[in-house]
PDB file of N, CA and C in Angstrom:
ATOM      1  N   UNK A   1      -2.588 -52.093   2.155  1.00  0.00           N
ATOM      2  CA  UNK A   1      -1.513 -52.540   1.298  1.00  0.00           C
ATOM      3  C   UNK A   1      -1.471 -51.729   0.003  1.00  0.00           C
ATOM      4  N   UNK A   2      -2.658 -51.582  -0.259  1.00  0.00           N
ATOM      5  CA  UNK A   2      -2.373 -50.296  -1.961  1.00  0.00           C
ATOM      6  C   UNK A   2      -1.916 -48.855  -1.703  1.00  0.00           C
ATOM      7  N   UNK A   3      -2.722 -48.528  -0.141  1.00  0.00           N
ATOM      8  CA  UNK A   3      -1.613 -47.376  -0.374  1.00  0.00           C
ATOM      9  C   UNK A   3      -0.335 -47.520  -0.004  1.00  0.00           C
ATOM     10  N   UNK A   4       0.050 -48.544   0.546  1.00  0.00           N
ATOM     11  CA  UNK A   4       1.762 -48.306   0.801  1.00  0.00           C
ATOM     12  C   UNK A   4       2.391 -48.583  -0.829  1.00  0.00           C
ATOM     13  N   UNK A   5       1.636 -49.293  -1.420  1.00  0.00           N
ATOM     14  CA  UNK A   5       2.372 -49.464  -3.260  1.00  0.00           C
ATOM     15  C   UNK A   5       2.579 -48.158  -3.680  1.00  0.00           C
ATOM     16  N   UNK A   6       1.253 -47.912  -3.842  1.00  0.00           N
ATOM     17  CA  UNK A   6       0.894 -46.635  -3.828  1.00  0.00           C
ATOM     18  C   UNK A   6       1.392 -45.360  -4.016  1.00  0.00           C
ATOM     19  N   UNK A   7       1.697 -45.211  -2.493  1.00  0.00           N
ATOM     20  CA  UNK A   7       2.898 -44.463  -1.960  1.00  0.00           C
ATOM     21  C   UNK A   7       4.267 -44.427  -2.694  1.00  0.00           C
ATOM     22  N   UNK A   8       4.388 -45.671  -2.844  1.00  0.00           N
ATOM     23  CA  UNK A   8       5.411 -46.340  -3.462  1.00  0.00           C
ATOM     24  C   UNK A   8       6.310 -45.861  -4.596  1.00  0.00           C
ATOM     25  N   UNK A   9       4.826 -45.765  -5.315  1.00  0.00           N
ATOM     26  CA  UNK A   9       4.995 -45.899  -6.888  1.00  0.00           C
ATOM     27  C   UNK A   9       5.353 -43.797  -7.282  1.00  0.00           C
ATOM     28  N   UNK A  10       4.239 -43.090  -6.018  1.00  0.00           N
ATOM     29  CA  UNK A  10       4.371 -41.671  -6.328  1.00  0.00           C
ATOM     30  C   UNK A  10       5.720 -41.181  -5.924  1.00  0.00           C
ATOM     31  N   UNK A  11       6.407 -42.271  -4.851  1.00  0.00           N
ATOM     32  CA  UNK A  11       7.532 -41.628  -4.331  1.00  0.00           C
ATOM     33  C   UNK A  11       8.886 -42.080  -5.405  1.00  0.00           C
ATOM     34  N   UNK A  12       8.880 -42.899  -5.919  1.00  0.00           N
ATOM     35  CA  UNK A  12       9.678 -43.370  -7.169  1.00  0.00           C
ATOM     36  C   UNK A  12       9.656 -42.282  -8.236  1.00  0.00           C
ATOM     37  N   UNK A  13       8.626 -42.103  -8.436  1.00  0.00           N
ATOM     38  CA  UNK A  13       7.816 -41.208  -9.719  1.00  0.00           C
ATOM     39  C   UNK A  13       8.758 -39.645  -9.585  1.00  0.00           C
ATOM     40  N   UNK A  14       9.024 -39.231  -7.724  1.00  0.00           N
ATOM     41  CA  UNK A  14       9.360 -38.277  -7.438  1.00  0.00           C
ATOM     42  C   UNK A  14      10.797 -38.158  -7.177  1.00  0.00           C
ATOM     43  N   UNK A  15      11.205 -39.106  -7.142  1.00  0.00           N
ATOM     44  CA  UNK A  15      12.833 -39.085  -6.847  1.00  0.00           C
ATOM     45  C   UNK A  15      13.479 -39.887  -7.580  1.00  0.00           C
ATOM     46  N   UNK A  16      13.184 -40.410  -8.601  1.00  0.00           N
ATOM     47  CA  UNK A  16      13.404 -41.260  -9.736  1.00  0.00           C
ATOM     48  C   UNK A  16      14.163 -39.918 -11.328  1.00  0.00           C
ATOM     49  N   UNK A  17      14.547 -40.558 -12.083  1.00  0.00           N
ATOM     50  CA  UNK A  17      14.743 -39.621 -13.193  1.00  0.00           C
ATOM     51  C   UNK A  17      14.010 -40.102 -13.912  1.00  0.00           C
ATOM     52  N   UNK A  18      12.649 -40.035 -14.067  1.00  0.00           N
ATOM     53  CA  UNK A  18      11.719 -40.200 -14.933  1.00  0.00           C
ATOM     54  C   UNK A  18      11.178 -39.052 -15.754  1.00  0.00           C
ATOM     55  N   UNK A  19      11.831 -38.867 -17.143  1.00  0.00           N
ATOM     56  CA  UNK A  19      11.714 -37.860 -17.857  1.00  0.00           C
ATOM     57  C   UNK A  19      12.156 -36.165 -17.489  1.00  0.00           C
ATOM     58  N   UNK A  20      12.769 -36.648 -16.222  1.00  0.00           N
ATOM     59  CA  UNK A  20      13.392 -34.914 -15.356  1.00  0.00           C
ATOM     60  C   UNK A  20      13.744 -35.187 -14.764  1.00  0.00           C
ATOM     61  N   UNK A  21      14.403 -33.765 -13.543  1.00  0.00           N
ATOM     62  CA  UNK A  21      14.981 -33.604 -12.627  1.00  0.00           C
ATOM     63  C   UNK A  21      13.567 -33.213 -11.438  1.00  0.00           C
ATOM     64  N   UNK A  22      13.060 -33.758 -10.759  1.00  0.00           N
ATOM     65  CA  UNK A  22      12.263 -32.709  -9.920  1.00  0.00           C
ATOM     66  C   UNK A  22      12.721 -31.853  -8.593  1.00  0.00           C
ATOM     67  N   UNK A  23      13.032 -30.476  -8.618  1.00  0.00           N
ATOM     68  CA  UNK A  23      13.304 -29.410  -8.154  1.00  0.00           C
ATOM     69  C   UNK A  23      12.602 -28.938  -6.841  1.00  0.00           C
ATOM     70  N   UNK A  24      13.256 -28.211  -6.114  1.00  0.00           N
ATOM     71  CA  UNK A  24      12.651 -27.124  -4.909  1.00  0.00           C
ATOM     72  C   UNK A  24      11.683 -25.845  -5.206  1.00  0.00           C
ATOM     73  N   UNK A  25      10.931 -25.609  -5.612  1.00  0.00           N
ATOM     74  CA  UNK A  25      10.540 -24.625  -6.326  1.00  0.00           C
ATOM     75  C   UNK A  25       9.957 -23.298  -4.706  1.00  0.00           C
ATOM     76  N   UNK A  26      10.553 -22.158  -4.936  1.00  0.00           N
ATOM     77  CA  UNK A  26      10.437 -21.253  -3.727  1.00  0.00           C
ATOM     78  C   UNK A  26      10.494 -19.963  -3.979  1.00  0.00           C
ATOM     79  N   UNK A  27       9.701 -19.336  -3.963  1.00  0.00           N
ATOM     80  CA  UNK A  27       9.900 -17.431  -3.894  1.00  0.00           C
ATOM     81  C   UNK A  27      10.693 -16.716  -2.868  1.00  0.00           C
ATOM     82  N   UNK A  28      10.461 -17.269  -1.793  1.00  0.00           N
ATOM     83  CA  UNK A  28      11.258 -16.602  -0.792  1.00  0.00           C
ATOM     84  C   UNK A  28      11.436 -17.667   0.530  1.00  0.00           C
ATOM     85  N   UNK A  29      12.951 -17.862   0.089  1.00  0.00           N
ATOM     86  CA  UNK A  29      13.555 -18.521   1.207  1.00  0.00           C
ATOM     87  C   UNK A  29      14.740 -17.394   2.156  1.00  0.00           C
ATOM     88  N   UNK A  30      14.337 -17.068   3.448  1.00  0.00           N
ATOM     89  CA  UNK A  30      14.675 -16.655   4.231  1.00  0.00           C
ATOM     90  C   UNK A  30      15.811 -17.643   5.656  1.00  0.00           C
ATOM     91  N   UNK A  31      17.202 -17.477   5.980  1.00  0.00           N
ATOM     92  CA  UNK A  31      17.729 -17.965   6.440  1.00  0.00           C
ATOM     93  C   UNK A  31      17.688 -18.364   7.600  1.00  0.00           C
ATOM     94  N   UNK A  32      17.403 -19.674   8.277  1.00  0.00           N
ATOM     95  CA  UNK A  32      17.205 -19.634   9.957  1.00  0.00           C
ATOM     96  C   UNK A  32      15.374 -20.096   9.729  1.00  0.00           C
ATOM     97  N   UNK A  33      14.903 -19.680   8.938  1.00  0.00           N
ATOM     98  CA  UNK A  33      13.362 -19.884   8.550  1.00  0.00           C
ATOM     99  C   UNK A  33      12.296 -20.591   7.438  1.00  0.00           C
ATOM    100  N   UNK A  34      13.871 -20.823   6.780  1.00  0.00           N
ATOM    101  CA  UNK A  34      12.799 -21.813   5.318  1.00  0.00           C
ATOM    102  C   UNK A  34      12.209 -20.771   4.397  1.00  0.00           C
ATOM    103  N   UNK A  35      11.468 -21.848   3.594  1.00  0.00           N
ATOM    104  CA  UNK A  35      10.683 -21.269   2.806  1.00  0.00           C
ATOM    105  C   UNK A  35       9.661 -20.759   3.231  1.00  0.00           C
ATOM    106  N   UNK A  36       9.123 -19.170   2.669  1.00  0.00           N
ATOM    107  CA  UNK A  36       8.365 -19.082   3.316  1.00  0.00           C
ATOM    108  C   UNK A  36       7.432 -18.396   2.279  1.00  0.00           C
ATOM    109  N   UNK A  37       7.382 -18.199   0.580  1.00  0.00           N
ATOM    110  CA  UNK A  37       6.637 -18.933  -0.229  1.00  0.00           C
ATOM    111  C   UNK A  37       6.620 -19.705  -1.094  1.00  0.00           C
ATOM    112  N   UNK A  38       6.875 -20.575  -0.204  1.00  0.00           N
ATOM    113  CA  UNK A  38       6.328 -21.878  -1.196  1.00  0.00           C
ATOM    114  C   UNK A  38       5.764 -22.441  -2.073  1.00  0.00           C
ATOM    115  N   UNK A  39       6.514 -22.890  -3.620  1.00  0.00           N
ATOM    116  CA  UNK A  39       5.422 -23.631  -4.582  1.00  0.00           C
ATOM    117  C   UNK A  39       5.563 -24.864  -4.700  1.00  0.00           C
ATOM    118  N   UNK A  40       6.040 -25.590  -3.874  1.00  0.00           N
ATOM    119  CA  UNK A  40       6.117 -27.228  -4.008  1.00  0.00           C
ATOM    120  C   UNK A  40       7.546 -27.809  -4.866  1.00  0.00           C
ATOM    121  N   UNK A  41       7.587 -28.015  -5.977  1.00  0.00           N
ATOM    122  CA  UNK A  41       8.319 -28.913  -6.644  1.00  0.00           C
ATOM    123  C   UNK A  41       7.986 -28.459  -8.151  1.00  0.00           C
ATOM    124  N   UNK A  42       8.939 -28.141  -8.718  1.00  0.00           N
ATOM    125  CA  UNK A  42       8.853 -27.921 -10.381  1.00  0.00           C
ATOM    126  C   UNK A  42       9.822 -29.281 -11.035  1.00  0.00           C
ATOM    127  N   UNK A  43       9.673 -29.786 -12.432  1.00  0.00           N
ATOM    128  CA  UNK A  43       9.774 -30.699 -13.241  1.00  0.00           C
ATOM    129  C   UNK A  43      11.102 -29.807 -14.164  1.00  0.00           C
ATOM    130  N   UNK A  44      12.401 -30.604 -14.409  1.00  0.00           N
ATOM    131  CA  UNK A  44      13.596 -29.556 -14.616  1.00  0.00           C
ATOM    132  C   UNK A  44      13.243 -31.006 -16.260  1.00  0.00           C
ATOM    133  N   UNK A  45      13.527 -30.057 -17.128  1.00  0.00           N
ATOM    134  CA  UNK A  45      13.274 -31.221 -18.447  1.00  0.00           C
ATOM    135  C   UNK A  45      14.798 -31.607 -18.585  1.00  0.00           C
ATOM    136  N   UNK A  46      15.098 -31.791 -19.429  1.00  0.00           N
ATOM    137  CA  UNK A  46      16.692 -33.093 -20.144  1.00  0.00           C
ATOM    138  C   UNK A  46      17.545 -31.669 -20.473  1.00  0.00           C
ATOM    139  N   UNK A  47      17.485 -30.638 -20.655  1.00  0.00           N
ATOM    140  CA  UNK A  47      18.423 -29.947 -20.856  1.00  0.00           C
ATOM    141  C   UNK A  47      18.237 -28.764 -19.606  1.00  0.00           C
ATOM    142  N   UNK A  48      17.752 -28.730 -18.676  1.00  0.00           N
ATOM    143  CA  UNK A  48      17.470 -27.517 -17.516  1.00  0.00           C
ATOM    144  C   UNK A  48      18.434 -28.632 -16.199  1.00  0.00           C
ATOM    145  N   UNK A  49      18.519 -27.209 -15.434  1.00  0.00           N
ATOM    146  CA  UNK A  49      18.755 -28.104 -14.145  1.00  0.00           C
ATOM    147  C   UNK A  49      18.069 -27.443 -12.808  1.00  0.00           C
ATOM    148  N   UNK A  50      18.354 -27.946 -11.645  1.00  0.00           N
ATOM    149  CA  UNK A  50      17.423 -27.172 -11.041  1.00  0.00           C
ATOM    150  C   UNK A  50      18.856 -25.801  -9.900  1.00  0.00           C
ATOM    151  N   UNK A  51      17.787 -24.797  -9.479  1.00  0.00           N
ATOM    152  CA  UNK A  51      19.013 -23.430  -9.211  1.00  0.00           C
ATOM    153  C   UNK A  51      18.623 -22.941  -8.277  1.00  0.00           C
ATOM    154  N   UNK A  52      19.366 -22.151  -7.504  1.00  0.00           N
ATOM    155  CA  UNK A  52      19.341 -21.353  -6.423  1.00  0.00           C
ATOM    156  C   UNK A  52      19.849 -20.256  -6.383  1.00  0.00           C
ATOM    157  N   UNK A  53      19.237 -19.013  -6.085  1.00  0.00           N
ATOM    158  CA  UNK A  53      19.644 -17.774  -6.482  1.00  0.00           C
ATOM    159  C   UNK A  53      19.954 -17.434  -5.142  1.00  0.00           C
ATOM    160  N   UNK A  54      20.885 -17.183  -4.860  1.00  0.00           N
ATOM    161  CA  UNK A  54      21.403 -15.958  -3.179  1.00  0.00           C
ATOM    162  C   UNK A  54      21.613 -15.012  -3.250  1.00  0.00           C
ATOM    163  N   UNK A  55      21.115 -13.711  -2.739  1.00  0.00           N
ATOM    164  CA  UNK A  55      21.432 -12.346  -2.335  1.00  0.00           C
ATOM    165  C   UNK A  55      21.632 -12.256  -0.962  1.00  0.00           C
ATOM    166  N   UNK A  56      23.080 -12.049  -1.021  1.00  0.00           N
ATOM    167  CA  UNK A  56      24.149 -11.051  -0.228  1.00  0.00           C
ATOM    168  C   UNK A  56      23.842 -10.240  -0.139  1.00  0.00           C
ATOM    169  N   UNK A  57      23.820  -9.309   0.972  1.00  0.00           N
ATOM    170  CA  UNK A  57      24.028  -7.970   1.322  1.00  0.00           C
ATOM    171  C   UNK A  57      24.928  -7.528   2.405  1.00  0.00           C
ATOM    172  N   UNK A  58      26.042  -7.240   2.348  1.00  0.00           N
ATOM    173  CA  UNK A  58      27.122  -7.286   3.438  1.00  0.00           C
ATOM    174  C   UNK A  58      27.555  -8.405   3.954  1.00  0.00           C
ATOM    175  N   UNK A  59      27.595  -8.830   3.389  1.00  0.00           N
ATOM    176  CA  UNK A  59      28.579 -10.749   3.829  1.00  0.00           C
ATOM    177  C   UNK A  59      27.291 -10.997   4.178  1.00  0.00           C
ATOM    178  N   UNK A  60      26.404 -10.842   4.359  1.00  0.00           N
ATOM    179  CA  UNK A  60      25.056 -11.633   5.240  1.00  0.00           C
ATOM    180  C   UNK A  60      24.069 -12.137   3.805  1.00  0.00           C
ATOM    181  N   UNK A  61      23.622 -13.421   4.156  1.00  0.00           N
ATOM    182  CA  UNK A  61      22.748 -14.018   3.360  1.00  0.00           C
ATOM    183  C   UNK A  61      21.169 -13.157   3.276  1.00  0.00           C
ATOM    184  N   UNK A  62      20.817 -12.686   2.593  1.00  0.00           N
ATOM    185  CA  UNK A  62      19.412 -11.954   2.900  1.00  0.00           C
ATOM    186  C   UNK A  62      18.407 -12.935   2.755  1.00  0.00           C
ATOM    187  N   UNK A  63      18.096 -13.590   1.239  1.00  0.00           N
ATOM    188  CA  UNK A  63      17.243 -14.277   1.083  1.00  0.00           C
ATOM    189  C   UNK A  63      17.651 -14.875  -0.341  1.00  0.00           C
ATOM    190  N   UNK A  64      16.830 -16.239  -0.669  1.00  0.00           N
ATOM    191  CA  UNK A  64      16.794 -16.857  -1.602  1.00  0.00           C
ATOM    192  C   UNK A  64      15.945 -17.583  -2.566  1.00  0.00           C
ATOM    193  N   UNK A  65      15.771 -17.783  -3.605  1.00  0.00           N
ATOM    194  CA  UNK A  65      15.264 -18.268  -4.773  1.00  0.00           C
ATOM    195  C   UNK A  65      15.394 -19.559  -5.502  1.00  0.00           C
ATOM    196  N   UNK A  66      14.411 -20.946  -5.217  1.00  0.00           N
ATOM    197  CA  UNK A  66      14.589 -21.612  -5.974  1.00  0.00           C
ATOM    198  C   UNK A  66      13.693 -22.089  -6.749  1.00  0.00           C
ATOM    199  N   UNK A  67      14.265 -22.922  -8.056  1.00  0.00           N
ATOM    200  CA  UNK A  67      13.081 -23.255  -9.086  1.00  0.00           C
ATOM    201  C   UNK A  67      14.566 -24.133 -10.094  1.00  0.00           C
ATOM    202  N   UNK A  68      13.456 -24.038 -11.101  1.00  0.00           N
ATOM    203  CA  UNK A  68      14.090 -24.593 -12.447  1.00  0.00           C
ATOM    204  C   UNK A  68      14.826 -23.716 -13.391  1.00  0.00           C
ATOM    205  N   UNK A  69      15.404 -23.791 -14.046  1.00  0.00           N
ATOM    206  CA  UNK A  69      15.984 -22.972 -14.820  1.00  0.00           C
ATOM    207  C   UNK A  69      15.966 -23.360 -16.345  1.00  0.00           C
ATOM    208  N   UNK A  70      15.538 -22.229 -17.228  1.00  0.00           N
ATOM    209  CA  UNK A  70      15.043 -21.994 -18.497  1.00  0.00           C
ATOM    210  C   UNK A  70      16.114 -22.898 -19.472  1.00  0.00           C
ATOM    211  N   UNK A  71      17.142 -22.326 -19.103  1.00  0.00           N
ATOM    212  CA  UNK A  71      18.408 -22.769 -20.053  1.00  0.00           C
ATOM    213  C   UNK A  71      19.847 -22.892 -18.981  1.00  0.00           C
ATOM    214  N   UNK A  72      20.933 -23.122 -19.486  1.00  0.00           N
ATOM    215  CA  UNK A  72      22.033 -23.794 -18.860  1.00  0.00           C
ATOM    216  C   UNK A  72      22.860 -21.928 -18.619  1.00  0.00           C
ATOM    217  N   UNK A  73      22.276 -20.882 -19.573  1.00  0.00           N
ATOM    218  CA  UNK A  73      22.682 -19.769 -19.630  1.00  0.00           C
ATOM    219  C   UNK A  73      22.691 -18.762 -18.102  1.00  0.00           C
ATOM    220  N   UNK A  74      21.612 -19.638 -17.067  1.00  0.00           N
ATOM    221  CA  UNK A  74      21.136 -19.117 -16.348  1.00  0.00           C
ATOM    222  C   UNK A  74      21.949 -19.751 -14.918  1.00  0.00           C
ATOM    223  N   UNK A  75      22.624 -20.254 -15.264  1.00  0.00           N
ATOM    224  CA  UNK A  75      23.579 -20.907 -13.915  1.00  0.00           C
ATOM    225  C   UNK A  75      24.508 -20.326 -14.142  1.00  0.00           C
ATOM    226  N   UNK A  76      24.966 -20.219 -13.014  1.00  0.00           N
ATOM    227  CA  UNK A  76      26.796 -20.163 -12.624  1.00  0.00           C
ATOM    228  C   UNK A  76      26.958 -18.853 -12.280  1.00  0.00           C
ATOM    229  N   UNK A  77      26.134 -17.484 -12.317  1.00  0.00           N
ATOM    230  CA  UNK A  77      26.303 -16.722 -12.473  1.00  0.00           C
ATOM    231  C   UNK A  77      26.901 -15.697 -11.394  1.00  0.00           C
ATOM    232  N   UNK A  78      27.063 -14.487 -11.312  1.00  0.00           N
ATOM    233  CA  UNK A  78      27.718 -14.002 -10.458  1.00  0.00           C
ATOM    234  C   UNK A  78      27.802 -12.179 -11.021  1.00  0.00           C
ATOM    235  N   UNK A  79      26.586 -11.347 -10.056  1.00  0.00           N
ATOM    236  CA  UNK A  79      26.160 -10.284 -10.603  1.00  0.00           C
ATOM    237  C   UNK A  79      26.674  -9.322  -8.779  1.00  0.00           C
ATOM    238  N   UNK A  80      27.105  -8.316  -9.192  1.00  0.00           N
ATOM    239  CA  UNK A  80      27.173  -7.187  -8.636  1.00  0.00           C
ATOM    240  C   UNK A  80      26.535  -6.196  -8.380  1.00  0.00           C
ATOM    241  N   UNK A  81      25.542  -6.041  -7.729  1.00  0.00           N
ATOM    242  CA  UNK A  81      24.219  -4.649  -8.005  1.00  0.00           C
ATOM    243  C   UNK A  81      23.766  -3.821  -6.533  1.00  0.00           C
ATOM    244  N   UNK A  82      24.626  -2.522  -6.644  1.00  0.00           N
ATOM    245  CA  UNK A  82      24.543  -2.103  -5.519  1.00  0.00           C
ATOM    246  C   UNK A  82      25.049  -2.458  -4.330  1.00  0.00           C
ATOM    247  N   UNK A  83      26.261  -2.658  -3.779  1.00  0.00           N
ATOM    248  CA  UNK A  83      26.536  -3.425  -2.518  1.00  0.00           C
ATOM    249  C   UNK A  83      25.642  -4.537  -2.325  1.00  0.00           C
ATOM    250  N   UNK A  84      25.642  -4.958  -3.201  1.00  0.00           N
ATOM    251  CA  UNK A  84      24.656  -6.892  -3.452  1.00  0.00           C
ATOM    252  C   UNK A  84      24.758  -7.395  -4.414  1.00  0.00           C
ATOM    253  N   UNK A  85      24.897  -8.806  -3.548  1.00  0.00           N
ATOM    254  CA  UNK A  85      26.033  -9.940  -4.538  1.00  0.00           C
ATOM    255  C   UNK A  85      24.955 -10.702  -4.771  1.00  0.00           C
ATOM    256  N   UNK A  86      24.646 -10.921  -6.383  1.00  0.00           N
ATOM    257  CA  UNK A  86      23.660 -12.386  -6.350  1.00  0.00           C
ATOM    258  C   UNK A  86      23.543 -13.007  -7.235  1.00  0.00           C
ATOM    259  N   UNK A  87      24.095 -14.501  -6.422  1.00  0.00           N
ATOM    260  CA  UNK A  87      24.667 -16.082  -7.572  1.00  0.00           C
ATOM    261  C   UNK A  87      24.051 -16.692  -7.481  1.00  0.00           C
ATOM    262  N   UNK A  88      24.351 -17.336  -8.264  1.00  0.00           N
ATOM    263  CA  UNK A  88      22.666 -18.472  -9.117  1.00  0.00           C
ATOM    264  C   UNK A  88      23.450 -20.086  -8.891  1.00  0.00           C
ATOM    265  N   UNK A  89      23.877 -20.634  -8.187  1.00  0.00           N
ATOM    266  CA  UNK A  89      24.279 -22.353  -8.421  1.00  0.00           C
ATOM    267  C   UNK A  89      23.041 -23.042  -8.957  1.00  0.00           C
ATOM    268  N   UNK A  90      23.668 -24.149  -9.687  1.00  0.00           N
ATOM    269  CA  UNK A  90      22.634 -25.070 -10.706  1.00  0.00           C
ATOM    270  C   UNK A  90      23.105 -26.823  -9.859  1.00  0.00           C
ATOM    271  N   UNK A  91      22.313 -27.302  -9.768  1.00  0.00           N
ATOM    272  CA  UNK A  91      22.457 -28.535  -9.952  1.00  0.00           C
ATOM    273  C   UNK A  91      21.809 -29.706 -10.225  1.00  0.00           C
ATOM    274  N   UNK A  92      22.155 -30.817 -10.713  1.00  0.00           N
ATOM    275  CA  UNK A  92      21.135 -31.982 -11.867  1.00  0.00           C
ATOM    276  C   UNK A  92      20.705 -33.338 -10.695  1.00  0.00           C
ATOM    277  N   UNK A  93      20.164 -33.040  -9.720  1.00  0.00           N
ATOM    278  CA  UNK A  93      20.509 -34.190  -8.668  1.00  0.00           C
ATOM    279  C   UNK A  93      18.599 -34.006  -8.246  1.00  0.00           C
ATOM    280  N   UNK A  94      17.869 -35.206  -8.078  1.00  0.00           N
ATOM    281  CA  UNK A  94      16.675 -34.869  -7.423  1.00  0.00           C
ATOM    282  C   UNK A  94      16.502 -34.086  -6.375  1.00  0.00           C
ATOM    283  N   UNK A  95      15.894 -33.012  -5.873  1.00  0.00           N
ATOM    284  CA  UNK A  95      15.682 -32.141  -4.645  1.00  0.00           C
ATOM    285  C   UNK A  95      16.559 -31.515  -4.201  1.00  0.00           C
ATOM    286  N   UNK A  96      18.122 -31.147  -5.261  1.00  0.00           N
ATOM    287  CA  UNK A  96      19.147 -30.678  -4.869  1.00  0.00           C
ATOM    288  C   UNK A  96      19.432 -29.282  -4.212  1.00  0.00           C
ATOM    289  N   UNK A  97      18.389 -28.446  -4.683  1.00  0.00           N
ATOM    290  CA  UNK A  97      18.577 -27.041  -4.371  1.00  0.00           C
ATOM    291  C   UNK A  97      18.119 -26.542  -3.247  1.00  0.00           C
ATOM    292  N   UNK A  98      17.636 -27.504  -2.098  1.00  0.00           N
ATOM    293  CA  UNK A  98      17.005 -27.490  -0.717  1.00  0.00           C
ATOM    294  C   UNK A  98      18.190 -26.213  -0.305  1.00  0.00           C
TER     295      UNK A  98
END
């Protein structure tokens, strides 16, 4: 019975807005395959949100990036570099950037 509280209380803790947003945190997410390095979950504070970076390369998704983001400066973005496209979406929702 304590660990199902337990459980309970860490899974509230984690999907709750208790002092943050908690985030996808990932070095390299590859399409069809997940993450494939993985850092668990980062803590997005009262003014961050959590983001996802995509690089395009010929209409095709290559790979992707998620975590927290520093400032609000760092969303929305939309960069051109070399025949590769790569946008950053933000969003304020628990585990949103899966």
């Amino acid at each position: 019975m304590r660990r199902i509280v337990f459980a309970g209380v860490i899974l509230f803790c984690l999907l709750g807005d208790v002092g943050g947003v908690i985030c996808r945190a990932c070095n390299l997410a590859i399409p069809f395959h997940g993450c494939l390095l993985d850092l668990g979950t980062c803590q997005a504070k009262p003014a961050q949100y959590c983001k996802k970076v995509v690089h395009i390369k010929g209409g095709i998704e290559w790979y992707s990036v998620k975590g927290c983001t520093k400032n609000i400066t760092e969303c929305f973005k939309r960069t051109i570099k070399r025949r590769e496209l790569v946008s950053t979406h933000c969003c304020r929702r628990p585990l949103c950037n899966f």
